[in-house]
Protein backbone atom coordinates (compact mmCIF):
# COMPACT_ATOMS: atom_id res chain seq x y z
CA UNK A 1 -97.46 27.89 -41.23
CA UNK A 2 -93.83 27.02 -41.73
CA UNK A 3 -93.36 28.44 -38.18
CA UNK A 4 -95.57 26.42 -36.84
CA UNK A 5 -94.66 22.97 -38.26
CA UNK A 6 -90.97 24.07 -37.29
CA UNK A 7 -92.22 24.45 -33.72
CA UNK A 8 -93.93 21.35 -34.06
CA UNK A 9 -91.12 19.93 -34.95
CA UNK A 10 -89.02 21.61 -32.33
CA UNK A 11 -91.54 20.69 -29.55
CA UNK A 12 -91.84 16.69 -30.40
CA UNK A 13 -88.00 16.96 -30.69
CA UNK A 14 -87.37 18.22 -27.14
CA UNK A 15 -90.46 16.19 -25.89
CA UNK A 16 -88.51 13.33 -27.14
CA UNK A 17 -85.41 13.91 -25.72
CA UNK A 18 -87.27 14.87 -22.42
CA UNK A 19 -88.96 11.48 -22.53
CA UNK A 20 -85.17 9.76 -23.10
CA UNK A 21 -83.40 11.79 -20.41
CA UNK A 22 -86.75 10.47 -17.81
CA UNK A 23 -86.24 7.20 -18.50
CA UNK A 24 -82.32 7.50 -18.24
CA UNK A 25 -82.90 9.17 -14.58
CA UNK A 26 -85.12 6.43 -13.48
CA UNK A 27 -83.08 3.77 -14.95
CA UNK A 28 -80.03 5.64 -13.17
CA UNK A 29 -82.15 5.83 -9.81
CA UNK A 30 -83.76 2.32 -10.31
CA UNK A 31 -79.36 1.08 -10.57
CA UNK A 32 -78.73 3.18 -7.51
CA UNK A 33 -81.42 1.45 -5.42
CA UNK A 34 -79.72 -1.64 -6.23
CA UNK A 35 -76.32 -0.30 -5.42
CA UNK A 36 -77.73 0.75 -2.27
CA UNK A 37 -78.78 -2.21 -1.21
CA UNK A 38 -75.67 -4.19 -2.12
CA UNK A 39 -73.59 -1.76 -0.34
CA UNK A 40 -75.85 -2.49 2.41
CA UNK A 41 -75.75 -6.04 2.29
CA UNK A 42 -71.75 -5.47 1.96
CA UNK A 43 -71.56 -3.29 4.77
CA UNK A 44 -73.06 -5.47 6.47
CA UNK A 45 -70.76 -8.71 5.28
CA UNK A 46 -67.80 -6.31 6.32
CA UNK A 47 -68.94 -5.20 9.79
CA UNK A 48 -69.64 -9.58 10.45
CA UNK A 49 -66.15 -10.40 9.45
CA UNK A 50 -64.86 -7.26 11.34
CA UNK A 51 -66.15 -8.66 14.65
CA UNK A 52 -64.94 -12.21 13.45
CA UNK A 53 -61.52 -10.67 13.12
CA UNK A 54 -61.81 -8.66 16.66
CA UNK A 55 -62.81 -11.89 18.40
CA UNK A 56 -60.01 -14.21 16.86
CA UNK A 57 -57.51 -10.62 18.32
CA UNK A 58 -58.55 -11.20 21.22
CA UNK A 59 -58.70 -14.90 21.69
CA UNK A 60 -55.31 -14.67 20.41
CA UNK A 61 -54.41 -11.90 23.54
CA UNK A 62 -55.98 -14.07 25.71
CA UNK A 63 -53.43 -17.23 24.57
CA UNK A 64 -50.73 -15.08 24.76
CA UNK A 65 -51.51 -14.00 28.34
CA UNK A 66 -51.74 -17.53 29.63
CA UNK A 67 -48.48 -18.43 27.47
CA UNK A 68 -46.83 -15.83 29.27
CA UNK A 69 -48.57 -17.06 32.47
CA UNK A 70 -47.19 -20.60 31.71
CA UNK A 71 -43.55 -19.34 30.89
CA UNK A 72 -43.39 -17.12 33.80
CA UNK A 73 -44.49 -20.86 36.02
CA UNK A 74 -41.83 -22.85 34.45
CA UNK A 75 -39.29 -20.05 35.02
CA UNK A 76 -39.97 -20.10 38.50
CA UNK A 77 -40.10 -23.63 38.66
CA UNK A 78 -36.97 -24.39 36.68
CA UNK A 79 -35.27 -21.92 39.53
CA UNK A 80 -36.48 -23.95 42.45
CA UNK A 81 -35.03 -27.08 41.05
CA UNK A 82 -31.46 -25.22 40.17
CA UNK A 83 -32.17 -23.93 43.92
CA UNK A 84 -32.59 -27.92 45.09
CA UNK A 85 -29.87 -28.82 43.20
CA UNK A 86 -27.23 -26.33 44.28
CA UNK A 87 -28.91 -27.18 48.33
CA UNK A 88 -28.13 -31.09 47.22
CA UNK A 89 -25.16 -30.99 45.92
CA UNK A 90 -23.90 -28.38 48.90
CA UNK A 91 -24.88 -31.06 51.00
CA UNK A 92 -22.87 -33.81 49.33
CA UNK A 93 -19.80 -31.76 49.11
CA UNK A 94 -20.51 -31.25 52.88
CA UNK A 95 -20.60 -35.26 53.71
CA UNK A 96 -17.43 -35.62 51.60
CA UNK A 97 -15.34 -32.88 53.57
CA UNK A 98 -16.32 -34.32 56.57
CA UNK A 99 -15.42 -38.05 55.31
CA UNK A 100 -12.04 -36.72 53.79
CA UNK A 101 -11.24 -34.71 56.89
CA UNK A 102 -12.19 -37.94 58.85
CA UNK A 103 -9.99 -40.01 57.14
CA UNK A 104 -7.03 -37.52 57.26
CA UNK A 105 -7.38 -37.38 60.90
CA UNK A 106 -7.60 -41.25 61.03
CA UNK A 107 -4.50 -41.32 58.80
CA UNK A 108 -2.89 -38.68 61.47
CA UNK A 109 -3.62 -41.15 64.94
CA UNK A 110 -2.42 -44.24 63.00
CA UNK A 111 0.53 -42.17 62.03
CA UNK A 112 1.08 -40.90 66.08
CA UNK A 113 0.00 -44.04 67.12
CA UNK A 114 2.69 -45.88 64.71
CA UNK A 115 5.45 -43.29 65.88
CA UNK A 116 4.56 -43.98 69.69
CA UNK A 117 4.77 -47.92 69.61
CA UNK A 118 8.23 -47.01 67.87
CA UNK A 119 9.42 -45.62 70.63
């Protein structure tokens, strides 16, 4: 009889711990579901500010683009004006050889003329 009370014994004891390591696993599993479904609901937090982030990279491409755009317009205007002002000021230099050549050869006839009344 000994045998069979230490069995007994033996039996609830493993029963027991049986019964604890159940109840562990579905606490464990019960924890994981919730895990799960916060990952989930982080995943899905993540994958929102991921396409935030890839539509603010390319909004930002797209301002670059037309900054470049807009660069690339003022260079070429800032050339035509240099191009106007080199044409303009060609152009004055122009009217003032002729006036200074003018008034050399002015200078020159009253000078002939002055020598020819002389004589």
């Amino acid at each position: 009889m000994c045998g069979d009370n230490l069995n007994s014994t033996f039996i609830a004891n493993a029963s027991s711990q049986i019964d604890s390591y159940l109840k562990q696993i579905q606490n464990n599993i019960s924890m994981q579901g919730v895990s799960l479904s916060e990952l989930g609901d982080k995943n899905e937090q993540l994958y929102q500010k991921q396409q935030i982030q890839l539509n603010q990279i390319k909004e930002i491409e797209d301002k670059e683009k037309l900054l470049l755009t807009r660069s690339r317009m003022l260079q070429i205007s800032q050339d035509r004006n240099a191009y106007k002002k080199k044409v303009i000021y060609s152009l004055i230099a122009v009217i003032f050889a002729i006036f200074i050549f003018t008034l050399v050869m002015y200078v020159l006839f009253i000078r002939k003329m002055g020598i020819s009344n002389i004589k």
